[in-house]
C-alpha atoms as a PDB file:
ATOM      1  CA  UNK A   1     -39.624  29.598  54.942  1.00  0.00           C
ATOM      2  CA  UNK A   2     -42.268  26.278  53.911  1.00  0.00           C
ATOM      3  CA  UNK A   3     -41.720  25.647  50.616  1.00  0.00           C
ATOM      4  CA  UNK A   4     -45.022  24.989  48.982  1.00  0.00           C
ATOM      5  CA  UNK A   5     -44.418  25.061  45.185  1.00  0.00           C
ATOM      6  CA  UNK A   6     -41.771  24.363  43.076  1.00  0.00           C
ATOM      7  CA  UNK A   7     -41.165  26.161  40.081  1.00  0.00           C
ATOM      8  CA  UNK A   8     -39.011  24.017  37.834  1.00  0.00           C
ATOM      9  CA  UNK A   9     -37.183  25.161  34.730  1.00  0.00           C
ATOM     10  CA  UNK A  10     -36.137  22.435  31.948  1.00  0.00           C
ATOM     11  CA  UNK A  11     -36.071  21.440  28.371  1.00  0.00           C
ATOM     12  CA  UNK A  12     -38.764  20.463  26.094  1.00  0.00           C
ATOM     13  CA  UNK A  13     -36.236  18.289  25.101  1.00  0.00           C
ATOM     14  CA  UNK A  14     -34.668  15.202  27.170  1.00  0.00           C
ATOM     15  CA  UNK A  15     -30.963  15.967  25.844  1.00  0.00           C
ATOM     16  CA  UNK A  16     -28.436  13.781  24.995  1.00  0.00           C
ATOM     17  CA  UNK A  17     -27.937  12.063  27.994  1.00  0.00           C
ATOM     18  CA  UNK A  18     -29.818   9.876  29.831  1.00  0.00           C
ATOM     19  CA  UNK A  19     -28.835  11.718  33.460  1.00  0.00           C
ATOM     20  CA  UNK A  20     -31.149  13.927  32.411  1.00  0.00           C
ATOM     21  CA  UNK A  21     -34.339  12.398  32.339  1.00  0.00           C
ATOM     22  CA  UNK A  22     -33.988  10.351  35.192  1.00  0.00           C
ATOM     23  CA  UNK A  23     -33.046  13.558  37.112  1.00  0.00           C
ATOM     24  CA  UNK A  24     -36.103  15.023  35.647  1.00  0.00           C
ATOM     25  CA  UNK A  25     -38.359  11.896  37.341  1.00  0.00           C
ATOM     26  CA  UNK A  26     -36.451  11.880  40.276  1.00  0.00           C
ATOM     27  CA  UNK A  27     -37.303  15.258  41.010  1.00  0.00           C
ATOM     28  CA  UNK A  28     -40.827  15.074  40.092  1.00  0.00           C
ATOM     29  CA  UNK A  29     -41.493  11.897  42.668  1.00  0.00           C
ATOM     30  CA  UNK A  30     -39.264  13.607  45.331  1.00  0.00           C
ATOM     31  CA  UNK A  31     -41.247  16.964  45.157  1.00  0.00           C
ATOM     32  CA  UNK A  32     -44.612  15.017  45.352  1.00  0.00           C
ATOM     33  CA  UNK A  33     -43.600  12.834  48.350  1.00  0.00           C
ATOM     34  CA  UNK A  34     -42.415  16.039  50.184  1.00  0.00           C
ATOM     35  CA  UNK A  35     -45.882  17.041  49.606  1.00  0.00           C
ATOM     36  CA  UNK A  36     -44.684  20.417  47.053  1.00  0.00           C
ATOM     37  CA  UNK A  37     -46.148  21.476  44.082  1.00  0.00           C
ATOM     38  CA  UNK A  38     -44.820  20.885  41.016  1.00  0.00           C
ATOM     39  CA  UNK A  39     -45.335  24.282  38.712  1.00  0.00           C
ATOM     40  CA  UNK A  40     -43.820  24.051  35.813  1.00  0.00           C
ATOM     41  CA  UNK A  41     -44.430  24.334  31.426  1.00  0.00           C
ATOM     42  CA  UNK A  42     -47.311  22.319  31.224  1.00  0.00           C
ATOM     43  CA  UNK A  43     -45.368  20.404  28.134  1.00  0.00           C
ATOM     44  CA  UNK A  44     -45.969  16.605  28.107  1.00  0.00           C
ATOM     45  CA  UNK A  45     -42.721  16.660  26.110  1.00  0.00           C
ATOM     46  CA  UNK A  46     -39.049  16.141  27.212  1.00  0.00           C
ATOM     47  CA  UNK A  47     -38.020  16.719  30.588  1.00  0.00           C
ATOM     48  CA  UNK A  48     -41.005  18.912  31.152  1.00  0.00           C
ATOM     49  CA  UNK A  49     -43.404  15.978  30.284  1.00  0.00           C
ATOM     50  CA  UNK A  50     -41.020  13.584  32.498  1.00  0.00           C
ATOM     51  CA  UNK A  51     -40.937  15.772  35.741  1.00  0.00           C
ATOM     52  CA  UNK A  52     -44.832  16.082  35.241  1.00  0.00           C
ATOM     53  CA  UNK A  53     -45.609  12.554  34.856  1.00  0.00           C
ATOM     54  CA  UNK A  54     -43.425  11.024  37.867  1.00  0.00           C
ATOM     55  CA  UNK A  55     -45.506  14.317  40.336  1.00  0.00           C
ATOM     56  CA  UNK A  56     -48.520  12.354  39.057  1.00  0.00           C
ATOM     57  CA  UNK A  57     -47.484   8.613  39.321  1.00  0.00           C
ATOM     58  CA  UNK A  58     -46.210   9.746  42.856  1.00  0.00           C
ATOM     59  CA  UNK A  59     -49.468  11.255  43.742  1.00  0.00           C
ATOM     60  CA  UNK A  60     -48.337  14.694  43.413  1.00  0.00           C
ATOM     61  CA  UNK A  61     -49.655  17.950  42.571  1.00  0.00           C
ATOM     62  CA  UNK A  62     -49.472  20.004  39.345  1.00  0.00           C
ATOM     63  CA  UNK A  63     -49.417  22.906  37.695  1.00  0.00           C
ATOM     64  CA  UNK A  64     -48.908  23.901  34.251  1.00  0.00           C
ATOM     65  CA  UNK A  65     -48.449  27.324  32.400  1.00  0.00           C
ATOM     66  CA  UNK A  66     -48.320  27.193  28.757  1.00  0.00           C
ATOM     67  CA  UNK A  67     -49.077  30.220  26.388  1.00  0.00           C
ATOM     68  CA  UNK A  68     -51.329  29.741  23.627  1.00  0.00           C
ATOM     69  CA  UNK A  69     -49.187  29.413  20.683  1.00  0.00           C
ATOM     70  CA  UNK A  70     -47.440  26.523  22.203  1.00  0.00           C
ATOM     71  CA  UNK A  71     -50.288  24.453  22.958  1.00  0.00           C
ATOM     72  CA  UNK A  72     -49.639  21.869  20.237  1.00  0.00           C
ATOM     73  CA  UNK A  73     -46.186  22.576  19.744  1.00  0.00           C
ATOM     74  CA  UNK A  74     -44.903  21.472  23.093  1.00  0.00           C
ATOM     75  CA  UNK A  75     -48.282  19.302  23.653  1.00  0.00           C
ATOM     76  CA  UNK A  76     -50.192  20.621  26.375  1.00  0.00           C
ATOM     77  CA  UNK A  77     -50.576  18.355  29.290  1.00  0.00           C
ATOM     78  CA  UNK A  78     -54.130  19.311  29.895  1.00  0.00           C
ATOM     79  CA  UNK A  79     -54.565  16.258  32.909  1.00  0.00           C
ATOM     80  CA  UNK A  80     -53.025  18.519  35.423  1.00  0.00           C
ATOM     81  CA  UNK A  81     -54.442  19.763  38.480  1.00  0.00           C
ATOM     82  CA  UNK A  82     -54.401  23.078  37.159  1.00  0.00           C
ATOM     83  CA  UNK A  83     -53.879  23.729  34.028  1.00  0.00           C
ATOM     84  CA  UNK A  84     -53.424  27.948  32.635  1.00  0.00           C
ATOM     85  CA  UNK A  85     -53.560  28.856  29.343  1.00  0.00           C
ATOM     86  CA  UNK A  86     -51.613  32.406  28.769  1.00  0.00           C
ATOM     87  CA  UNK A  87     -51.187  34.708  25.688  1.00  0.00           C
ATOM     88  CA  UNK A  88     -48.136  34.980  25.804  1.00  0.00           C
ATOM     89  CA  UNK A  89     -44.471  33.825  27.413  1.00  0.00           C
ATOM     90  CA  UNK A  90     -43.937  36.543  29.676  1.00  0.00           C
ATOM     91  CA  UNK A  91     -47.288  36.099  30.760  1.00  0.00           C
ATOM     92  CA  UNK A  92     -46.177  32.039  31.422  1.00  0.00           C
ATOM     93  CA  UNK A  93     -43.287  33.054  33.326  1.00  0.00           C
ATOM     94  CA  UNK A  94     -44.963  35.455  35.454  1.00  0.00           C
ATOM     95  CA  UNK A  95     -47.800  33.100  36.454  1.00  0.00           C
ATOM     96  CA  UNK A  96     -45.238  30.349  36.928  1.00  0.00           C
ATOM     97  CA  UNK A  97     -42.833  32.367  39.309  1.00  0.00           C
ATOM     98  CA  UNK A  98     -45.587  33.916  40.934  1.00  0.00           C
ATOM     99  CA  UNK A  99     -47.253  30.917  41.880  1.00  0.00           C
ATOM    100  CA  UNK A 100     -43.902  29.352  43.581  1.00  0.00           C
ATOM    101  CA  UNK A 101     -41.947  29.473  46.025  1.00  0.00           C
ATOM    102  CA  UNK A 102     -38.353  28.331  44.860  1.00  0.00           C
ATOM    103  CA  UNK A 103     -37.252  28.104  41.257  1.00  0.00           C
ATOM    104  CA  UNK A 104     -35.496  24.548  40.022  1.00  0.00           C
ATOM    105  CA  UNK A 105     -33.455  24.675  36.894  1.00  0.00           C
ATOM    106  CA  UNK A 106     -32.652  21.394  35.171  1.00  0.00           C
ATOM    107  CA  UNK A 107     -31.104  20.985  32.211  1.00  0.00           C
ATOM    108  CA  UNK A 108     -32.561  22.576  28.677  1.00  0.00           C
ATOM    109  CA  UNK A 109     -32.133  25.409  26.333  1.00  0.00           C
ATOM    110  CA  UNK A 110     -32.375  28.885  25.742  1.00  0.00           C
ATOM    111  CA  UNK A 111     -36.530  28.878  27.243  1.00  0.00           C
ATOM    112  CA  UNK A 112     -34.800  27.581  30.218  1.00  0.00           C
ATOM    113  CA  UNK A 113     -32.362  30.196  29.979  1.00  0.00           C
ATOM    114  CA  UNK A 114     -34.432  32.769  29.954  1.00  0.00           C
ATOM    115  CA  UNK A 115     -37.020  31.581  32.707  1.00  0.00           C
ATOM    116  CA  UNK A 116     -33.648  31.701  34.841  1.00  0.00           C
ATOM    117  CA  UNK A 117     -32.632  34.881  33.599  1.00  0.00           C
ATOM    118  CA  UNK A 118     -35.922  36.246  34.130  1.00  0.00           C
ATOM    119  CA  UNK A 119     -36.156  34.915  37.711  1.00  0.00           C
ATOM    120  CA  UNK A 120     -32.381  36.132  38.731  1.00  0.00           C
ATOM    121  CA  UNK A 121     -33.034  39.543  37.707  1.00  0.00           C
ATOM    122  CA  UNK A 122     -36.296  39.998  39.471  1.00  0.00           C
ATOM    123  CA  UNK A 123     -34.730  38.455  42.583  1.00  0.00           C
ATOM    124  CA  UNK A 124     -31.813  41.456  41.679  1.00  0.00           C
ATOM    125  CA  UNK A 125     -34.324  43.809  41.347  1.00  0.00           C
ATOM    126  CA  UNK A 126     -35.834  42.482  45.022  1.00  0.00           C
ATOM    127  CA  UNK A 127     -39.547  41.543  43.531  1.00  0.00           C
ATOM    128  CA  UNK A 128     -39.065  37.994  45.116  1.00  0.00           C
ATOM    129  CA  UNK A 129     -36.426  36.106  47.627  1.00  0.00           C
ATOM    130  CA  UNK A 130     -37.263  33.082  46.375  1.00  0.00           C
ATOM    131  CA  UNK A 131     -34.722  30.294  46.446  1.00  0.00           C
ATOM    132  CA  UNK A 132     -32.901  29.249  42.519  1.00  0.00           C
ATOM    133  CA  UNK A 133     -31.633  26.176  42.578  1.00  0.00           C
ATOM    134  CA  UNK A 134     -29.501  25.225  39.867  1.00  0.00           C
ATOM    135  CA  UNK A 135     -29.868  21.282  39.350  1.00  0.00           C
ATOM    136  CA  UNK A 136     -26.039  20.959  37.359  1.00  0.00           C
ATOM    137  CA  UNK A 137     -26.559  17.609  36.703  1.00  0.00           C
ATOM    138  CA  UNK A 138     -23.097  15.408  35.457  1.00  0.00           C
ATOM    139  CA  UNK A 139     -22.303  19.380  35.170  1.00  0.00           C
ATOM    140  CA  UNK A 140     -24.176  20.616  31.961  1.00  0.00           C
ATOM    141  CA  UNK A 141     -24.557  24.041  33.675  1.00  0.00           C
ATOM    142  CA  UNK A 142     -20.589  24.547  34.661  1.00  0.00           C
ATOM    143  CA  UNK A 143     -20.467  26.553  31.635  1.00  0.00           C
ATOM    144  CA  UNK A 144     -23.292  29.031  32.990  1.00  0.00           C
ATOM    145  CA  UNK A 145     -21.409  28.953  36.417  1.00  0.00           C
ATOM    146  CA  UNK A 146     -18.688  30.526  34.440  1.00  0.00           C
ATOM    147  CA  UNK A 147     -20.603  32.963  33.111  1.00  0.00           C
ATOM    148  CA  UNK A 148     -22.029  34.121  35.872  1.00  0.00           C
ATOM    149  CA  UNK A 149     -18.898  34.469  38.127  1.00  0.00           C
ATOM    150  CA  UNK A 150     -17.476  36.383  34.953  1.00  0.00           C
ATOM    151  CA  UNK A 151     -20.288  38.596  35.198  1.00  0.00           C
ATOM    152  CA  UNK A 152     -19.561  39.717  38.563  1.00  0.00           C
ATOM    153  CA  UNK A 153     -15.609  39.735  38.219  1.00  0.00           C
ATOM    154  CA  UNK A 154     -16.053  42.215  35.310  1.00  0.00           C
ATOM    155  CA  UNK A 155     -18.118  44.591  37.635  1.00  0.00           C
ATOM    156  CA  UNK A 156     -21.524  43.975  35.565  1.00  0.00           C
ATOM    157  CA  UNK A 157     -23.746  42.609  38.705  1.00  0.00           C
ATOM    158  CA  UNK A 158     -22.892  42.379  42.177  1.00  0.00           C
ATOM    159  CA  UNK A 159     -21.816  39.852  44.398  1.00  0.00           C
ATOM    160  CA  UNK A 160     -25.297  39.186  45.641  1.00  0.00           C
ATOM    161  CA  UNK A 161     -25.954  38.137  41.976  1.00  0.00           C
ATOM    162  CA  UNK A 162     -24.252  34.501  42.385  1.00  0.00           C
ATOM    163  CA  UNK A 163     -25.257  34.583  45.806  1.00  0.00           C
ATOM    164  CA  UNK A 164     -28.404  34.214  44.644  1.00  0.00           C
ATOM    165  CA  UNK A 165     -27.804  30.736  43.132  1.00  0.00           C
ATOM    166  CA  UNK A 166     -27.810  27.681  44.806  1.00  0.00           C
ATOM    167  CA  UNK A 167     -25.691  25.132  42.121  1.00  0.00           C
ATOM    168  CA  UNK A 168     -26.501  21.448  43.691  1.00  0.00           C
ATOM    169  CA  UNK A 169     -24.751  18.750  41.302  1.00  0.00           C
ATOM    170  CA  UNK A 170     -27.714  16.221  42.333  1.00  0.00           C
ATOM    171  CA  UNK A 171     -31.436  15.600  42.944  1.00  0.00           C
ATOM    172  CA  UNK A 172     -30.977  14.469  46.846  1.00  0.00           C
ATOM    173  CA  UNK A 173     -29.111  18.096  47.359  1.00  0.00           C
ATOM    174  CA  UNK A 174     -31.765  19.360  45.845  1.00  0.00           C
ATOM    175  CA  UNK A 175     -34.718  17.861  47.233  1.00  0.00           C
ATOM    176  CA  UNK A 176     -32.863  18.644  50.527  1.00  0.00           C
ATOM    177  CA  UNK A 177     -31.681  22.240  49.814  1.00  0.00           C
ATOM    178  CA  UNK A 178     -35.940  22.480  48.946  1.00  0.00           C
ATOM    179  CA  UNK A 179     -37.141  21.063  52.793  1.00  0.00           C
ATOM    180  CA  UNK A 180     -35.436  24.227  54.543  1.00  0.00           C
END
């Protein structure tokens, strides 16, 4: 399958560590010059704003999702190549997945949390087969790898659950993992 689009997941924040946000640009420039799609937030903060602005700088294509009521709040990145507006975040996520086609989770909070969430268990519930990459960069996410794994060991998903994560520790992987 030709990935087109990349969905990518990530905080509005950069974190405490500076891994973070150069992941965050090295993923933007790698997905422009493989010639994918960046879909994503449409926040010109934190890593969302940093994985936006290296697409651009490397002449890469955008698109950005925000719901209305964080328009200011998360300050809208209106120079995009497309830019949608939503009502609300379910709508966002929606629009977001459906206009990918792989999922990339950096680093971030509970929004990215629940974009994940949201993506797993449609993939669970066979809506999509789209590839989740989880970027675990200097291993923030070995906590949710935990979780996960406990998840299936206590008989609450299936194997096919944590199959359907792909846990890369680094952008090249990922970038890689993303060409097929």
């Amino acid at each position: 399958m030709r990935i087109h689009s990349v969905c990518v997941y990530c905080g509005s924040r950069d974190g405490v560590r500076p891994a973070y946000a150069d992941a965050a640009e090295a993923l933007g420039t790698g997905l422009a010059t493989q010639g994918q799609r960046l879909v994503y937030g449409a926040g010109d903060v934190g890593l969302m704003g940093r994985v936006a602005r290296a697409a651009q700088a490397a002449g890469g294509r955008t698109f950005g999702v925000i719901p209305e009521h964080l328009v200011r709040r998360e300050v809208a990145k209106t120079d995009l190549n497309t830019y949608v507006v939503t009502e609300t975040m379910h709508e966002r996520k929606k629009v977001m997945l459906y206009n990918a086609d792989a999922v990339v989770v950096l680093p971030g909070g509970a929004g990215s949390l629940d974009e994940l969430f949201e993506a797993l268990t449609w993939r669970q519930l066979e809506l999509h087969g789209k590839p989740i990459l989880i970027l675990n960069i200097d291993g923030y996410w070995d906590p949710l790898k935990d979780l996960v794994e406990h998840v299936v060991a206590e008989g609450f998903a299936g194997a096919e659950t944590a199959e359907a994560l792909t846990w890369v520790s680094n952008v090249d992987d990922a970038l890689e993992s993303l060409r097929g």
